[in-house]
N, C-alpha and C. Protein backbone atom coordinates (compact mmCIF):
# COMPACT_ATOMS: atom_id res chain seq x y z
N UNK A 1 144.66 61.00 110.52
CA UNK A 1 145.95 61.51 110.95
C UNK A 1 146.12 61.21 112.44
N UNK A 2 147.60 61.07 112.66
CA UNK A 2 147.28 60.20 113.94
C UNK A 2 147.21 61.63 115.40
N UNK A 3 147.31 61.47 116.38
CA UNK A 3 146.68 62.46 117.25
C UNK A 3 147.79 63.39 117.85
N UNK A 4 148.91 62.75 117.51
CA UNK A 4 149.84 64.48 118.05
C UNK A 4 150.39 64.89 116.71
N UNK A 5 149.52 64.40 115.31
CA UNK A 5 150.29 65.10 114.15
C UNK A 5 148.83 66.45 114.28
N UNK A 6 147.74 66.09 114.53
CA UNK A 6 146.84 66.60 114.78
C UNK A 6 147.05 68.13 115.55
N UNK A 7 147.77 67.29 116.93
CA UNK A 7 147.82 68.24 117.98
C UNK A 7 148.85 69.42 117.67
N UNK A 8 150.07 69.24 116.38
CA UNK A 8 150.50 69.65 115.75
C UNK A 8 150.42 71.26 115.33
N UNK A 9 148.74 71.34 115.08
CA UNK A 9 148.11 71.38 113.92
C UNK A 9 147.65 72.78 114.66
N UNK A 10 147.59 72.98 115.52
CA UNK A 10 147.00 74.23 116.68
C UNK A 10 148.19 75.24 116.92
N UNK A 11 147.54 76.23 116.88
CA UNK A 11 148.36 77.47 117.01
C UNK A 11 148.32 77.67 119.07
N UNK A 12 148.11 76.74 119.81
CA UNK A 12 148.03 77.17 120.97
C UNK A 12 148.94 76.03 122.09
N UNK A 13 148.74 75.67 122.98
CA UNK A 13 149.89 75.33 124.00
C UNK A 13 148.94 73.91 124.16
N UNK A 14 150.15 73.24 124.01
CA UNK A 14 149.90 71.37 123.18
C UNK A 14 148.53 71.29 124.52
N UNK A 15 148.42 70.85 125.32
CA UNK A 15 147.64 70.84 126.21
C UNK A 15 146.15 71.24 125.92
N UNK A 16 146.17 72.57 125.68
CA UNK A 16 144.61 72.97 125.36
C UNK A 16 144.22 72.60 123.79
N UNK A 17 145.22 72.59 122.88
CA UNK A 17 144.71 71.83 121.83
C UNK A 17 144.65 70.28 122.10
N UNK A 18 145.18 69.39 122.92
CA UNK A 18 144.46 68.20 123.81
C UNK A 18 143.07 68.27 123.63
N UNK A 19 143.40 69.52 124.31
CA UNK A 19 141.55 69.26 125.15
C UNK A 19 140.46 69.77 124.11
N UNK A 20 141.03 70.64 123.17
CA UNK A 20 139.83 70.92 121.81
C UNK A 20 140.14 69.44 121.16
N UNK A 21 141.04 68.97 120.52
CA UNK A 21 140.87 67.40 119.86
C UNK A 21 139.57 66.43 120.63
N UNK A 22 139.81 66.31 122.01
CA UNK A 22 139.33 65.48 122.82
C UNK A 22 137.85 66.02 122.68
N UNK A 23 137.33 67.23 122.70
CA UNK A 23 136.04 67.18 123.00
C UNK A 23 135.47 66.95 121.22
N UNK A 24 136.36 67.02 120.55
CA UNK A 24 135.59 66.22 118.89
C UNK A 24 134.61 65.04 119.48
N UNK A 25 135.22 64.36 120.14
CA UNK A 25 134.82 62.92 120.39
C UNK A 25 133.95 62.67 121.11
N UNK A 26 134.24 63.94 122.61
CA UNK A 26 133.08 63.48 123.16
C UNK A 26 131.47 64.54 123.34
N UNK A 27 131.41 65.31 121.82
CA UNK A 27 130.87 66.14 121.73
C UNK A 27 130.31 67.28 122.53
N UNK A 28 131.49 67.89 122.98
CA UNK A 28 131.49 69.32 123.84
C UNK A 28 132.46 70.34 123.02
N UNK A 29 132.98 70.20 121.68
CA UNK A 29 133.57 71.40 120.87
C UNK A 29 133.07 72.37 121.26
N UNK A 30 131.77 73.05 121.17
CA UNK A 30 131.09 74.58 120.94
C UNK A 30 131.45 75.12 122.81
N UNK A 31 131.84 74.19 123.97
CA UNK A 31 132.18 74.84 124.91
C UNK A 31 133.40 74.89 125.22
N UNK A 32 134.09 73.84 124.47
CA UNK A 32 135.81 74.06 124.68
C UNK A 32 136.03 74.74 123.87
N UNK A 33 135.35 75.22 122.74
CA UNK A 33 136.07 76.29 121.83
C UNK A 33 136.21 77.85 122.81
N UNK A 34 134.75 78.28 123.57
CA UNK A 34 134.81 78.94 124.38
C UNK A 34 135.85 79.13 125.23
N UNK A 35 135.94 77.74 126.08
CA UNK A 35 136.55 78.07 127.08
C UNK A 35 137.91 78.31 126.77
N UNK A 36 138.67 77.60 125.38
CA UNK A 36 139.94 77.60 125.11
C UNK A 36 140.77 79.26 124.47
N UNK A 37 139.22 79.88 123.91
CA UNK A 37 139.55 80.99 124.04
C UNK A 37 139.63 81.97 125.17
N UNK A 38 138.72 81.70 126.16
CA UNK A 38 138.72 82.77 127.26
C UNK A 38 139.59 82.38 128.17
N UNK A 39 140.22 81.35 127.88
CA UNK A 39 141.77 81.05 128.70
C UNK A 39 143.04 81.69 127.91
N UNK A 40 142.54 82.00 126.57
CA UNK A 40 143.88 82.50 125.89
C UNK A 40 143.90 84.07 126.29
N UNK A 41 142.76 85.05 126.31
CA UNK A 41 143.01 86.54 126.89
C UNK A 41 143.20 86.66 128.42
N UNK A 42 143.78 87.77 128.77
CA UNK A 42 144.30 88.28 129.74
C UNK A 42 142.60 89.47 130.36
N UNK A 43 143.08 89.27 131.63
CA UNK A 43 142.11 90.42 131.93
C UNK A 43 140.59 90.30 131.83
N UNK A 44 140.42 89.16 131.86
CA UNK A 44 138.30 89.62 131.86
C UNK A 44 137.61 90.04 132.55
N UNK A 45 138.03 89.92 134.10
CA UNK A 45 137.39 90.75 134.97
C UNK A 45 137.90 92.09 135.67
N UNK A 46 137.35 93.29 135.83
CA UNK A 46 137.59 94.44 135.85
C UNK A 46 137.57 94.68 137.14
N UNK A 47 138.19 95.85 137.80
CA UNK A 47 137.91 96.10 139.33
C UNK A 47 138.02 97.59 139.06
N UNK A 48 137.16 98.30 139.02
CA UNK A 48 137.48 99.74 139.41
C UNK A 48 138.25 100.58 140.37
N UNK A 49 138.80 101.15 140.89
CA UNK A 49 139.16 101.59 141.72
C UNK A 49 137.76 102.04 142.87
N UNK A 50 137.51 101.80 144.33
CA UNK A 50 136.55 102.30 145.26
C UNK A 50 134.97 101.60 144.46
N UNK A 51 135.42 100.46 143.54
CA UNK A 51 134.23 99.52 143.39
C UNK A 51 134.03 98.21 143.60
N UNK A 52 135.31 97.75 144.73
CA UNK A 52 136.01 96.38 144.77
C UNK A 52 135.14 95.92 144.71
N UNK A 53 133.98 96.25 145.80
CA UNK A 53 132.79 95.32 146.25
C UNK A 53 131.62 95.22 145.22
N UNK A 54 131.31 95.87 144.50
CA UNK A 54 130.54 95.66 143.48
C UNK A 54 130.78 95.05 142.49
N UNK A 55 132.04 95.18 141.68
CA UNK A 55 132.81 93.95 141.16
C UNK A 55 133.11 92.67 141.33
N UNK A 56 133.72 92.14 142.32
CA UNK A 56 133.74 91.32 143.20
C UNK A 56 131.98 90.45 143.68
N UNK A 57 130.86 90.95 143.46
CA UNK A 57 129.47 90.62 143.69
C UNK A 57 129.24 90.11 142.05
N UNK A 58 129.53 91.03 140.95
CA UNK A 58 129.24 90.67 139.47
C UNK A 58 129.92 89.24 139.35
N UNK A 59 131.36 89.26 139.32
CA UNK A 59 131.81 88.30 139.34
C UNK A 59 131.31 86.81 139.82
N UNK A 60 130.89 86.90 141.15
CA UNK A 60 130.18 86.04 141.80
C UNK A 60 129.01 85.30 141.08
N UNK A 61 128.20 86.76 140.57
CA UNK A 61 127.02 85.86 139.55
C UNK A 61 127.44 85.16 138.31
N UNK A 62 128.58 84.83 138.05
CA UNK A 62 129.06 84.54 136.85
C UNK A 62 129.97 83.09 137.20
N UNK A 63 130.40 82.93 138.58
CA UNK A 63 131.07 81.92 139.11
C UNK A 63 130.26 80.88 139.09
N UNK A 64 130.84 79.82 138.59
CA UNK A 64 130.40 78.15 138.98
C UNK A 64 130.82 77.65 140.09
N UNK A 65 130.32 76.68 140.95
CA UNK A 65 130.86 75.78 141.75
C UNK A 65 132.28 74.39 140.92
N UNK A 66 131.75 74.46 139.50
CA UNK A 66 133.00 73.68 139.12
C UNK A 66 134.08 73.89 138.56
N UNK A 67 133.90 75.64 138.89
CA UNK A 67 135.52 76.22 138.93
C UNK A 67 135.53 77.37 137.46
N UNK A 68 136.87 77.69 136.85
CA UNK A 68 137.15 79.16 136.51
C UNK A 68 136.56 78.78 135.12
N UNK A 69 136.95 77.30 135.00
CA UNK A 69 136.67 77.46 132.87
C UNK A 69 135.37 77.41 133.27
N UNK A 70 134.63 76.80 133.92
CA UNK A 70 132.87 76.85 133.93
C UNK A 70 132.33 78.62 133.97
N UNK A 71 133.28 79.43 134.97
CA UNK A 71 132.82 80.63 135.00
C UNK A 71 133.15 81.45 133.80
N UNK A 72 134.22 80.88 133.22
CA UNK A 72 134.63 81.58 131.72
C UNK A 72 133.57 81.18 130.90
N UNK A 73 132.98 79.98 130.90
CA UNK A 73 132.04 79.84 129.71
C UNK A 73 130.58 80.74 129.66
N UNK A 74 130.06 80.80 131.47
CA UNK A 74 129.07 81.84 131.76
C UNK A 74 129.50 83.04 131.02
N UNK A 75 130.59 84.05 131.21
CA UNK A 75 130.50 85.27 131.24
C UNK A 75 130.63 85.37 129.56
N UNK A 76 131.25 84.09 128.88
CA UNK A 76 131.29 83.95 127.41
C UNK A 76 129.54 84.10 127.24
N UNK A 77 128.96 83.18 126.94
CA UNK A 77 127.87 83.32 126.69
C UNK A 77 126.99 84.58 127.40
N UNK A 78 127.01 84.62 128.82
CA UNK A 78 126.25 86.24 128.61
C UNK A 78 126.73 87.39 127.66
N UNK A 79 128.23 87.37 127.53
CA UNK A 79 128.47 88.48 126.59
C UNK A 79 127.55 87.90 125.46
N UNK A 80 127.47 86.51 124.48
CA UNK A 80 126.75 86.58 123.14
C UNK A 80 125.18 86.82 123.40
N UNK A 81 125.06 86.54 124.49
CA UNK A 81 123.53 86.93 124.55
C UNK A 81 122.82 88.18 124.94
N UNK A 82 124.53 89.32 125.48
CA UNK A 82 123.81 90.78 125.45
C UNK A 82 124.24 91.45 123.94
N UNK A 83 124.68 90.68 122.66
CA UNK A 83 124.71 90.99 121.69
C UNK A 83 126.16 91.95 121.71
N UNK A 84 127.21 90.99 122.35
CA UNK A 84 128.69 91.45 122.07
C UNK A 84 128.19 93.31 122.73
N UNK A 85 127.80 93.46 123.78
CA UNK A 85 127.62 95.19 123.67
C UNK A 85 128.80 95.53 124.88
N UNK A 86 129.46 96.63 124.83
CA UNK A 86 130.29 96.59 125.59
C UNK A 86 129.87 98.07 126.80
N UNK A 87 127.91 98.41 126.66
CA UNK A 87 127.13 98.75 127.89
C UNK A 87 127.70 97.54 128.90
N UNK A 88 127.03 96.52 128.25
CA UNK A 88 126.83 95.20 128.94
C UNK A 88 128.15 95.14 129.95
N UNK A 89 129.44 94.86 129.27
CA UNK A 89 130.02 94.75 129.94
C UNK A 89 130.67 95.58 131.24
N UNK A 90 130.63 97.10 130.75
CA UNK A 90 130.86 97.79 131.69
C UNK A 90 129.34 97.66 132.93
N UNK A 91 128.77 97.16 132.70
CA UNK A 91 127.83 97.17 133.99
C UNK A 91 128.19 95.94 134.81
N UNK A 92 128.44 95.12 133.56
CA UNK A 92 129.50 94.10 134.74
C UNK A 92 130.56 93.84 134.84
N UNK A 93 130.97 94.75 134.80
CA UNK A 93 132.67 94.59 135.12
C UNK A 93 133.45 93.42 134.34
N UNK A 94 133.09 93.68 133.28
CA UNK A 94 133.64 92.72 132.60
C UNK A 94 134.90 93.60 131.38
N UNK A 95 135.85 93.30 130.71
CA UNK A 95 136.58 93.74 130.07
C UNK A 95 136.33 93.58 128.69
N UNK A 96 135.60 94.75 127.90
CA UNK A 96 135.29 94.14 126.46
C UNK A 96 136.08 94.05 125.37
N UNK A 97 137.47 94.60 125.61
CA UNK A 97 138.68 94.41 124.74
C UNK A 97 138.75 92.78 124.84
N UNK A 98 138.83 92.14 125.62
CA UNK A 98 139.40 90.57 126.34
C UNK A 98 138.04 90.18 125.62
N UNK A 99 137.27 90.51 125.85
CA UNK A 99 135.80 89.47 125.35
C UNK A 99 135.86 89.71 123.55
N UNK A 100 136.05 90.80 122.92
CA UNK A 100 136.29 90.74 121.49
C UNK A 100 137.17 90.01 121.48
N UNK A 101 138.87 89.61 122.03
CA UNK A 101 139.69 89.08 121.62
C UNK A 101 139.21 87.49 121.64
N UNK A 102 138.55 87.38 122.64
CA UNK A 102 137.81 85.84 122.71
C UNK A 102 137.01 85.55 121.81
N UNK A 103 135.97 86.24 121.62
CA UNK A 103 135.08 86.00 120.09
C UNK A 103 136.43 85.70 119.23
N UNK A 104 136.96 86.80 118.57
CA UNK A 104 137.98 86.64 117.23
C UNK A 104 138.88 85.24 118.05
N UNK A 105 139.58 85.45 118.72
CA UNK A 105 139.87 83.38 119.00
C UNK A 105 139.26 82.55 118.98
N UNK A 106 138.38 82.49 119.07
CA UNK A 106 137.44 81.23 119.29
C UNK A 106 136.82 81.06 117.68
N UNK A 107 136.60 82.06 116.71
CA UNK A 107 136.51 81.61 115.78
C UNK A 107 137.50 81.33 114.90
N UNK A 108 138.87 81.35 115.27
CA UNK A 108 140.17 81.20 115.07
C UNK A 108 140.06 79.51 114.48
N UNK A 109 140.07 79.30 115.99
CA UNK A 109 140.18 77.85 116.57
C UNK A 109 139.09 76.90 116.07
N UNK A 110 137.93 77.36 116.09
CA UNK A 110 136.87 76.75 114.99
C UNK A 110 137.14 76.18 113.72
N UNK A 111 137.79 77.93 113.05
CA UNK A 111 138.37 77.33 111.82
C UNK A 111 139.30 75.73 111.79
N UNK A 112 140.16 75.85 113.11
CA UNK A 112 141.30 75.01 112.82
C UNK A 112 140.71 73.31 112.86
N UNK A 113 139.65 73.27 114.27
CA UNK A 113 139.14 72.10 114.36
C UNK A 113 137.76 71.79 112.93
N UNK A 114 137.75 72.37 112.52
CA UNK A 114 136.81 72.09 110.81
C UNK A 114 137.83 71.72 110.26
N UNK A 115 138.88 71.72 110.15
CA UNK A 115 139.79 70.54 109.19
C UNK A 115 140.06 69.44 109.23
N UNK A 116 139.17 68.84 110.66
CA UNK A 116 139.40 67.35 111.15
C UNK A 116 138.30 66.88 110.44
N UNK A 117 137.47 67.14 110.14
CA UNK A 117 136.17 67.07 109.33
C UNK A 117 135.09 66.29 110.38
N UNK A 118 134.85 67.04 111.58
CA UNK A 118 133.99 66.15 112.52
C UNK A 118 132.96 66.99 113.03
N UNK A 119 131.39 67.03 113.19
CA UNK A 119 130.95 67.58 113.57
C UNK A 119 131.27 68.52 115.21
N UNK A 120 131.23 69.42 115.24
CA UNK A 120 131.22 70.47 116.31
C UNK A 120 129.98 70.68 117.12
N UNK A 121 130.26 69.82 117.96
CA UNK A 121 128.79 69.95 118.81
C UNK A 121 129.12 70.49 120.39
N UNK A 122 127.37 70.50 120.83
CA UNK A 122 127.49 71.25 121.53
C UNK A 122 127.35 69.70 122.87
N UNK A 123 127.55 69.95 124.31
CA UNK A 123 127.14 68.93 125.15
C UNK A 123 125.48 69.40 125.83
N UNK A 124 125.06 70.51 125.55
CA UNK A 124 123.67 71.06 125.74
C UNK A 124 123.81 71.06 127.37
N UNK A 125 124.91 71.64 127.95
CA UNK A 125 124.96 71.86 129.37
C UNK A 125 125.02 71.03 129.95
N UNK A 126 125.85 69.56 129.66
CA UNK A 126 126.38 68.87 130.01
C UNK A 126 127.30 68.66 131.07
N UNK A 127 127.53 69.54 132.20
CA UNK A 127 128.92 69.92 132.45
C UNK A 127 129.87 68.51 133.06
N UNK A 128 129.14 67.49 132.95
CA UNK A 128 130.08 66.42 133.44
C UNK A 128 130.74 66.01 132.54
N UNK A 129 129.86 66.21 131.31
CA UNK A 129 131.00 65.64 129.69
C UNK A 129 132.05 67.04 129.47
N UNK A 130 131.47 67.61 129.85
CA UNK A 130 132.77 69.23 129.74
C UNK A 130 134.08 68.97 130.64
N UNK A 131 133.71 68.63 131.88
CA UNK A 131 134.73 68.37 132.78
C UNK A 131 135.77 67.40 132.80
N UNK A 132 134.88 66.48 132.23
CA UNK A 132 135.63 64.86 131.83
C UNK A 132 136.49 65.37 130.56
N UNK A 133 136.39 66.55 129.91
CA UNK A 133 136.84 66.91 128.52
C UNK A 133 138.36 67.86 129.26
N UNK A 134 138.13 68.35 129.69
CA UNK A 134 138.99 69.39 130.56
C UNK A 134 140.00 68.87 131.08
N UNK A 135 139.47 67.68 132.07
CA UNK A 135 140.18 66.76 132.65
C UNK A 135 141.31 66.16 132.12
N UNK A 136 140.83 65.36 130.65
CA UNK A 136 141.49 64.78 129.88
C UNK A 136 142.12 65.24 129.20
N UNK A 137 142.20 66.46 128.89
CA UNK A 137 143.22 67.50 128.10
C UNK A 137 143.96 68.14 129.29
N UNK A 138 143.99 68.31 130.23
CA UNK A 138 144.78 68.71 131.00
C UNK A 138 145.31 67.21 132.37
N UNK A 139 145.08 66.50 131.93
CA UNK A 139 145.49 65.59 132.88
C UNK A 139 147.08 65.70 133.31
N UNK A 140 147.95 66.07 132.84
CA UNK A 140 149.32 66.11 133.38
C UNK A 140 149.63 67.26 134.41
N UNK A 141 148.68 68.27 134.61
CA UNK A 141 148.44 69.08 135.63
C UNK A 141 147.50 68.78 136.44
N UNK A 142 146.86 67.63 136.86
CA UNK A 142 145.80 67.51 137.46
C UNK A 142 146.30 66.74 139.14
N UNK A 143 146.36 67.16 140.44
CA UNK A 143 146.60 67.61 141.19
C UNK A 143 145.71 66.69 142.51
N UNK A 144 146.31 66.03 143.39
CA UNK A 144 146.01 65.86 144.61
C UNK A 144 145.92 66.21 145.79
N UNK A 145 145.39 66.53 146.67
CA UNK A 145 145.36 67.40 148.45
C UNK A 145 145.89 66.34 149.10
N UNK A 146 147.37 66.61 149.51
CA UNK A 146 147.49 65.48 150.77
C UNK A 146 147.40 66.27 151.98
N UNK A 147 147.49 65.29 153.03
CA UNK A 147 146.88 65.63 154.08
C UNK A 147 147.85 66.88 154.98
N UNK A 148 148.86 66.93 153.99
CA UNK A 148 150.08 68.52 154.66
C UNK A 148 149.65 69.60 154.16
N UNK A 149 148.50 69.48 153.38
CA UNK A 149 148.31 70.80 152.62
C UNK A 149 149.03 70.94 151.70
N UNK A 150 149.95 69.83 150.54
CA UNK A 150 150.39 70.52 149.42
C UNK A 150 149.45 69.65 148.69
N UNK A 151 150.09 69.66 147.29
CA UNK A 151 149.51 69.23 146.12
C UNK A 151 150.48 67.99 145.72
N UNK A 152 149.93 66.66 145.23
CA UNK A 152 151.10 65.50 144.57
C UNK A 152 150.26 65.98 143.01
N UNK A 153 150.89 66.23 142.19
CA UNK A 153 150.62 65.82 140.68
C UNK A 153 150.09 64.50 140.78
N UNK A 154 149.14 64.34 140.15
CA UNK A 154 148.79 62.66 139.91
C UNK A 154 149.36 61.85 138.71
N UNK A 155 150.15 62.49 137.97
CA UNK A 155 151.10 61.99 137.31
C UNK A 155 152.12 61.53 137.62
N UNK A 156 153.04 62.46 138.27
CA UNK A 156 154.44 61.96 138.82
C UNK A 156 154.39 62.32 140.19
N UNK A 157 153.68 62.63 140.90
CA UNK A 157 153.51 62.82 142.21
C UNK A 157 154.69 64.07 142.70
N UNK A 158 154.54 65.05 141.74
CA UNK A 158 155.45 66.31 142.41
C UNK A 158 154.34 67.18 143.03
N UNK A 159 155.76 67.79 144.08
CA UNK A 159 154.74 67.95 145.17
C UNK A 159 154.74 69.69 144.87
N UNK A 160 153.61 70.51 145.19
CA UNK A 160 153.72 71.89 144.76
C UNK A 160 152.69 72.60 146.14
N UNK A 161 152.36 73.64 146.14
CA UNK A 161 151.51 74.55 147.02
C UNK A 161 150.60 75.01 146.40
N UNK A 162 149.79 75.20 146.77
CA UNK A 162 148.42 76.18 146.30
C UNK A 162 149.03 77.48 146.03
């Protein structure tokens, strides 16, 4: 089937089903399924009131240097590896309504990409094949620094602000 009858085929915003099609191919599914869910909930990180700074420190251990979907995939996987507990999350300030809604999406979306009939693999912490995956599903938002401090789209060269 050809690739935007495909893209079709997703219950989510043409773009991030891009980027789940795309990682079929270049075998990073099991982290774009992640990340495509923890981009679909609202709210994952928590701030207490008079706990900015302790929050704000959790967070930190959960941040990548290659940005928010890398830190979404951390705090994904620590949640499966403290066994979905939502102790866990309140110690880190994490939101466990938003992290159930991500589990139940992400096996949503699983379902949908098993109808292409292609194995679902993982990139085994790959993050340059993840990024290159990201990249390429979001390339029409993908963004240049000129030297005024705005942004050119590298598509059509519109110009925007941080």
């Amino acid at each position: 089937m050809p690739f935007g009858m495909n893209l079709a085929e997703f219950p989510v915003d043409p773009l991030l089903a891009s980027m789940l099609l795309i990682s079929l191919s270049l075998k990073c599914a099991e982290e774009a399924l992640t990340i495509a869910a923890m981009i679909s909930v609202e709210g994952v990180f928590v701030t207490p009131s008079g706990q900015r700074a302790a929050s704000q420190e959790e967070k930190r251990r959960f941040s990548a240097e290659e940005g928010d979907h890398i830190t979404y995939l951390n705090v994904f996987n620590a949640f499966i590896r403290a066994n979905k507990s939502s102790k866990w999350c309140y110690n880190h300030f994490i939101n466990y309504k938003s992290m159930t809604r991500a589990v139940s999406i992400r096996n949503q979306l699983k379902r949908y990409l098993t109808r292409f009939g292609m194995e679902i693999r993982s990139c085994e912490g790959d993050d340059e094949v993840l990024r290159r995956c990201i990249v390429t599903g979001y390339f029409s938002h993908a963004a240049k620094l000129r030297p005024d401090g705005t942004y050119a789209t590298v598509l059509h060269n519109e110009v925007g602000t941080r």
